[in-house]
Protein backbone atom coordinates (compact mmCIF):
# COMPACT_ATOMS: atom_id res chain seq x y z
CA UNK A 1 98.27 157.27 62.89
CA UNK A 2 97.51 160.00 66.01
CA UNK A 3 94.69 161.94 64.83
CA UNK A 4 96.54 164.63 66.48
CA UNK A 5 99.01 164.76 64.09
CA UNK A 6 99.06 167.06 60.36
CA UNK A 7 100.35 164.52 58.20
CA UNK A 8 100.98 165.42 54.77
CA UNK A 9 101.01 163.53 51.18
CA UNK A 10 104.20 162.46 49.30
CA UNK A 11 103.13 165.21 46.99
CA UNK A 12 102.45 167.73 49.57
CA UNK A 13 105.40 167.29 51.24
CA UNK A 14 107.52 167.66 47.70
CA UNK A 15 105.76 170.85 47.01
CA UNK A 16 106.77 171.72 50.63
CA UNK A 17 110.59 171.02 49.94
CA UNK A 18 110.39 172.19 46.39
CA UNK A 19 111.34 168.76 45.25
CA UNK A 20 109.92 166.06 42.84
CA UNK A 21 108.02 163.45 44.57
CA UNK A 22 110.70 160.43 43.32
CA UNK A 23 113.16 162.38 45.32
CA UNK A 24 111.30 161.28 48.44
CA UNK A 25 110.25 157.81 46.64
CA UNK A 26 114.55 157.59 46.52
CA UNK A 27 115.10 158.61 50.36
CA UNK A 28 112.74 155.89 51.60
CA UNK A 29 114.29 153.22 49.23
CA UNK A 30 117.46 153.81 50.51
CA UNK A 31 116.68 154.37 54.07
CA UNK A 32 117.20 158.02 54.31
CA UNK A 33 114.12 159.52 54.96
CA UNK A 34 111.22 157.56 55.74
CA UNK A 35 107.67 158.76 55.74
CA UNK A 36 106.05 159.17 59.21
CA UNK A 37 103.43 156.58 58.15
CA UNK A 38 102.65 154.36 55.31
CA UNK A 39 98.71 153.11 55.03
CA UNK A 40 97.59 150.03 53.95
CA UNK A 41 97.93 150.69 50.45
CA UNK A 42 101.48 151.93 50.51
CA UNK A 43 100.93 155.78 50.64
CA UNK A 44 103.05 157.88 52.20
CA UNK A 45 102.97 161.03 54.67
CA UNK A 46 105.51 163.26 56.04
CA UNK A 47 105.01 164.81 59.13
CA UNK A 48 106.22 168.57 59.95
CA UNK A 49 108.99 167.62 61.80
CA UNK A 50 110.41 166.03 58.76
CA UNK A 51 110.83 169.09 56.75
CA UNK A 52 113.83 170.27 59.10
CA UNK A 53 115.32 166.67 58.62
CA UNK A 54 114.91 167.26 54.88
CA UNK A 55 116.52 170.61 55.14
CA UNK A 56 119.53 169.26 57.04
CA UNK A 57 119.97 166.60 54.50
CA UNK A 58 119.89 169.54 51.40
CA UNK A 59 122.41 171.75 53.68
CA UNK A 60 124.67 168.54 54.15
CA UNK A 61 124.60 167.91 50.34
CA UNK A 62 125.14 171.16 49.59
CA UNK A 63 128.48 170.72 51.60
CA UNK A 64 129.57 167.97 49.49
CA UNK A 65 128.01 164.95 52.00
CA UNK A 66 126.85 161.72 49.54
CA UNK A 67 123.91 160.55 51.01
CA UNK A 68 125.64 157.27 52.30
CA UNK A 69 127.46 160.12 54.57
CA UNK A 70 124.22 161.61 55.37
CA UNK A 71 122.43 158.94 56.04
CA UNK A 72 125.14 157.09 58.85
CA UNK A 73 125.05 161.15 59.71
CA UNK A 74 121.62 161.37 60.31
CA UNK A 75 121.25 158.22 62.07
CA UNK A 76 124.18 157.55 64.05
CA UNK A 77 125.85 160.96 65.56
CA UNK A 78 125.98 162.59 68.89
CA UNK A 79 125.49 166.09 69.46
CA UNK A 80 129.38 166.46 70.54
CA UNK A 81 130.20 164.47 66.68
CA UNK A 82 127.40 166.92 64.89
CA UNK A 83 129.15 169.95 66.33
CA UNK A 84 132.96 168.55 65.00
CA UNK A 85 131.37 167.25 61.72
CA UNK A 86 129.91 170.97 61.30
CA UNK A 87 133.07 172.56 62.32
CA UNK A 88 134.91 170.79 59.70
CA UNK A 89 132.12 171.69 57.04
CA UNK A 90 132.34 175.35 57.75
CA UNK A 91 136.09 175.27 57.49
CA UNK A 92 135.79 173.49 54.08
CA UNK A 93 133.00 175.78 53.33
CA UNK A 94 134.98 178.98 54.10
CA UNK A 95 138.07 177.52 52.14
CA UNK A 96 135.48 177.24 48.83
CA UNK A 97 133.80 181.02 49.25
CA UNK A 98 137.76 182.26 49.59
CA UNK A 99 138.11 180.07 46.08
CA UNK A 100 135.26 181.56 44.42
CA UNK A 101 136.22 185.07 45.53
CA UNK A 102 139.56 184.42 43.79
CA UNK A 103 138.10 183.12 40.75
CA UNK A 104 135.49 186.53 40.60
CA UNK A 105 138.65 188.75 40.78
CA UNK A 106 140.10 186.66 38.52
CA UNK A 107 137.43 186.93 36.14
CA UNK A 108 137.45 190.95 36.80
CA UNK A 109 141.11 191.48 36.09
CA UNK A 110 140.97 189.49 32.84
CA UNK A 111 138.14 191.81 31.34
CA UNK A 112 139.56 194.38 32.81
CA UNK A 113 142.98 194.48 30.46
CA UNK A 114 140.81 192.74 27.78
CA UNK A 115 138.78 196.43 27.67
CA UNK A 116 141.93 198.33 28.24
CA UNK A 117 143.83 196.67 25.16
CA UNK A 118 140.90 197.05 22.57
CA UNK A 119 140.71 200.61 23.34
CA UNK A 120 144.18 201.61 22.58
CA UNK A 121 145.38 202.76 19.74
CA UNK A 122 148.72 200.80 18.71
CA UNK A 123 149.98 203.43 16.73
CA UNK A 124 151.01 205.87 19.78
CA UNK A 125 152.77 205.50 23.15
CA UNK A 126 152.42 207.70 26.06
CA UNK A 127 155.43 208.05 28.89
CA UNK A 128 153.25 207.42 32.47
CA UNK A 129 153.63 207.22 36.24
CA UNK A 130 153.87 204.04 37.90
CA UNK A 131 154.35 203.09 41.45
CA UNK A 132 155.54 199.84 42.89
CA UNK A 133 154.34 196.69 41.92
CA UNK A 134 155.27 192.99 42.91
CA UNK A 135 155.69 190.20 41.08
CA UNK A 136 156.62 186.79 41.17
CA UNK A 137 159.41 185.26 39.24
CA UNK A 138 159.65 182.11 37.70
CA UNK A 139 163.31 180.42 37.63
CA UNK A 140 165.84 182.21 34.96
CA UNK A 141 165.14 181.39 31.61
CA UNK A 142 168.24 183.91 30.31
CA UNK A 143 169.71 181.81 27.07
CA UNK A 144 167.29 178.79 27.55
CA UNK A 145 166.34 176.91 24.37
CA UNK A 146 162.77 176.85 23.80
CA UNK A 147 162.20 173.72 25.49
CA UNK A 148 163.47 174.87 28.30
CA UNK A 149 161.75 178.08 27.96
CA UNK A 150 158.37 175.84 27.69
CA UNK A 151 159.04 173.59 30.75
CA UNK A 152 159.94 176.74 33.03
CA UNK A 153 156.70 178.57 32.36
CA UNK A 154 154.28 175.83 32.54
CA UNK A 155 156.24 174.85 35.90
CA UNK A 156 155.65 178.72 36.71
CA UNK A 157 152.05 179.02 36.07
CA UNK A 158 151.52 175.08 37.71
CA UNK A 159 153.34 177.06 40.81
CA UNK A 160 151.14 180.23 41.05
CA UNK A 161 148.11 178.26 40.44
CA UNK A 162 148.89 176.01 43.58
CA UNK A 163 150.16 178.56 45.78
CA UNK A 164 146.59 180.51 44.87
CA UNK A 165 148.79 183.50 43.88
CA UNK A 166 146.61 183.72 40.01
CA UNK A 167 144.45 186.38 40.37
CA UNK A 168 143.50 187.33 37.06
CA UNK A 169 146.58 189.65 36.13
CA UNK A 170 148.30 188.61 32.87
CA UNK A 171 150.97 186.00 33.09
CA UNK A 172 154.36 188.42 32.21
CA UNK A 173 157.82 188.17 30.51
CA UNK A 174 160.95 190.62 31.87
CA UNK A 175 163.87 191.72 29.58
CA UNK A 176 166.83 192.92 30.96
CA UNK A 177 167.57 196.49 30.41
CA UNK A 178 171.06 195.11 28.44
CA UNK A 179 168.90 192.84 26.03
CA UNK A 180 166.26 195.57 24.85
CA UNK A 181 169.07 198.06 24.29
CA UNK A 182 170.47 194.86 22.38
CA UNK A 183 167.60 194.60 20.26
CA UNK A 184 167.48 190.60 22.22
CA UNK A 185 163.89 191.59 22.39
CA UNK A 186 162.76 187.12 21.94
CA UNK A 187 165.59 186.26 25.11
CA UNK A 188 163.20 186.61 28.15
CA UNK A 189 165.25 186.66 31.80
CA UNK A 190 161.97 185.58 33.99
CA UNK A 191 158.23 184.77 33.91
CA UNK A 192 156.36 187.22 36.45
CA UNK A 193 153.03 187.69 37.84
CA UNK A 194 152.18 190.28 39.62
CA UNK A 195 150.58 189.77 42.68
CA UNK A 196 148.54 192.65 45.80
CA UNK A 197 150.96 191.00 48.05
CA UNK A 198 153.87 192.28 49.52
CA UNK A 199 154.67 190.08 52.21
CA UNK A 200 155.76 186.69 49.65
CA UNK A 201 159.45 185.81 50.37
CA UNK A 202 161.37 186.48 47.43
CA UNK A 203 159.35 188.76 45.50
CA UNK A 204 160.90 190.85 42.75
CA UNK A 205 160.11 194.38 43.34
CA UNK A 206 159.19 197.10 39.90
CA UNK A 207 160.54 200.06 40.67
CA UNK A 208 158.61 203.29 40.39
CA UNK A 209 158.87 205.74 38.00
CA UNK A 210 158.10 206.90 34.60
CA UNK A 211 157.64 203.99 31.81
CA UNK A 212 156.92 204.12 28.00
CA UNK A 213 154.11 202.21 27.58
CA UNK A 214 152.91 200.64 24.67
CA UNK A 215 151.20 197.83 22.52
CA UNK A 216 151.59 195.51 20.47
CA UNK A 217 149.25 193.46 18.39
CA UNK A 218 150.29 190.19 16.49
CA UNK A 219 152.65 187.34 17.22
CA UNK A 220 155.78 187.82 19.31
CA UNK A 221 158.08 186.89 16.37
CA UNK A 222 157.28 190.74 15.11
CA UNK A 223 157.48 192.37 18.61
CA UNK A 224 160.73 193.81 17.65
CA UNK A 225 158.96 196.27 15.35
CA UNK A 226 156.88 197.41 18.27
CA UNK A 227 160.25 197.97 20.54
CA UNK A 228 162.01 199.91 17.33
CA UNK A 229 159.02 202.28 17.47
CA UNK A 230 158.84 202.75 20.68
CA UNK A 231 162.62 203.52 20.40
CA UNK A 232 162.02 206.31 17.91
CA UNK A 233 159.68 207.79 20.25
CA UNK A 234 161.50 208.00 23.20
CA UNK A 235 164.19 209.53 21.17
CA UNK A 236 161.52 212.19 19.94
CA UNK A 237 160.15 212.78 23.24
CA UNK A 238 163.72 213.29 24.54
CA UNK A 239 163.57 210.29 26.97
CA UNK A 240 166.08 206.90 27.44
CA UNK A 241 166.02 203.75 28.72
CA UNK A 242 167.25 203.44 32.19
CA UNK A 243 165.53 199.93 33.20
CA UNK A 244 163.87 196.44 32.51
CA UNK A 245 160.71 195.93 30.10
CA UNK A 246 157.75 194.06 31.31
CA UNK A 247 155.77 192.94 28.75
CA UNK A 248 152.15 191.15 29.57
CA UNK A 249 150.43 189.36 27.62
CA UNK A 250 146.69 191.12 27.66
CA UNK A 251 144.99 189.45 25.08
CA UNK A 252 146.43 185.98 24.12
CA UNK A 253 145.18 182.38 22.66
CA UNK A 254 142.07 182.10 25.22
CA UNK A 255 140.78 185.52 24.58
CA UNK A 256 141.68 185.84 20.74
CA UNK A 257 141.15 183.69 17.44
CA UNK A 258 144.59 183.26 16.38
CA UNK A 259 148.45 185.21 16.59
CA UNK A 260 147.38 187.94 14.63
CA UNK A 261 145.00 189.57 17.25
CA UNK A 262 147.34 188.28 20.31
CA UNK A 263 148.15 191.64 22.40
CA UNK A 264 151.13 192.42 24.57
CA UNK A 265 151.51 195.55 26.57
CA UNK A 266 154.70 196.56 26.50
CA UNK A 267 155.83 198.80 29.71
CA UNK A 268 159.80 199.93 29.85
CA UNK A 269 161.24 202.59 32.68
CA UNK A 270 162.78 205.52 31.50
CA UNK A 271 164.27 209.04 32.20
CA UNK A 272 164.38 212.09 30.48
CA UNK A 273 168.20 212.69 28.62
């Protein structure tokens, strides 16, 4: 050992790393990280160089590198294969911060219409403004039986969830203006989700304009004596129905302890008579 060189202990060098000591015990066994010098009674010592070898091997496992990888890494590469291995890492590491970004508005959106939903009061409506939105559509499920209904919607939300288009909003169901003035308030004509993009092919397109919006708590089986409210209003208010419903699904069986305290906003475009 050069008495030059600042050696330091197994448990130095831990402390140094902010690691356990049988961390480094592991590295040697396996070949990864051997001390700068063992003495004669089988002590270890690290020297300073080492700690930016042991800080590569942390950023590399950090990047999702097993320390097999690391280790034919550390030992074998060129600069020219360090700078394409790192390339590739960054590009895998930029795909995963875009992912987790998702996932945060995800999470946003969700408590977002959670909040919304146990603030209203599902006794009143209100008639409000609404621009454009875009959604989505899943294939027809106009006059499907139920398991058909079932297949098409977990197909659906498979599809959104691999195309990265789930961003938090609720998952949606649209009636046809000719089935709510039909009271066919149970035969859904597409799945939606509405998504900030407007440059998807194919995207169905919610018109702007003035919508009756309301809510309704409970199972869908009873939503028809939300719509027949909501009908009596409108006719109160001196409004009509001149378009589609969109009904979302705010607060369903991962947010809520059974179909009693399931929530569905309820959001149809109208006119004034």
């Amino acid at each position: 050992m050069g008495s030059t060189q600042k050696l330091f202990s197994t448990g130095e060098f831990a402390y140094l790393c902010g690691v356990k000591k049988q961390t480094l015990f592991h590295y040697d066994d396996i070949g990864l990280l051997n001390p700068a010098y063992k003495n004669e009674n089988g002590y270890r010592y690290y020297s300073v160089q080492q700690a930016e070898i042991f800080s590569v091997i942390e950023m590399l496992k950090e990047i999702g590198m097993s320390l097999a990888e690391i280790k034919d890494f550390l030992h074998f590469q060129t600069p020219e294969e360090t700078i394409a291995l790192l390339t590739e890492k960054e590009a895998m590491m930029e795909k995963k911060i875009e992912n987790m970004k998702r996932t945060q508005q995800m999470i946003q959106n969700k408590k977002k219409h959670i909040a919304e939903a146990l603030q209203f009061n599902f006794d009143c409506f209100s008639i409000e403004k609404m621009g454009i939105e875009y959604f989505v559509l899943s294939e027809s499920t106009l006059n499907c039986s139920d398991k058909e209904f079932s297949s098409s919607i977990m197909s659906f939300i498979k599809y959104t969830k691999e195309e990265e288009l789930d961003t938090g909003y609720p998952i949606g169901g649209l009636i046809r203006q000719e089935q709510v003035e039909n009271e066919d308030y149970l035969n859904y004509s597409h799945a939606y989700m509405r998504v900030d993009r407007s440059d998807l092919p194919n995207l169905f397109i919610k018109k702007a304009g003035k919508y009756v919006v309301g809510y309704h708590k409970g199972s869908y089986v009873t939503i028809h004596e939300t719509y027949k409210k909501m009908k009596t209003y409108l006719h109160t208010e001196g409004y009509r129905i001149c378009g589609d419903s969109f009904e979302e699904y705010v607060i369903d069986g991962a947010s809520a302890g059974g179909e009693n305290n399931y929530v569905t906003k309820i959001m149809i475009l109208v006119e004034e008579k």
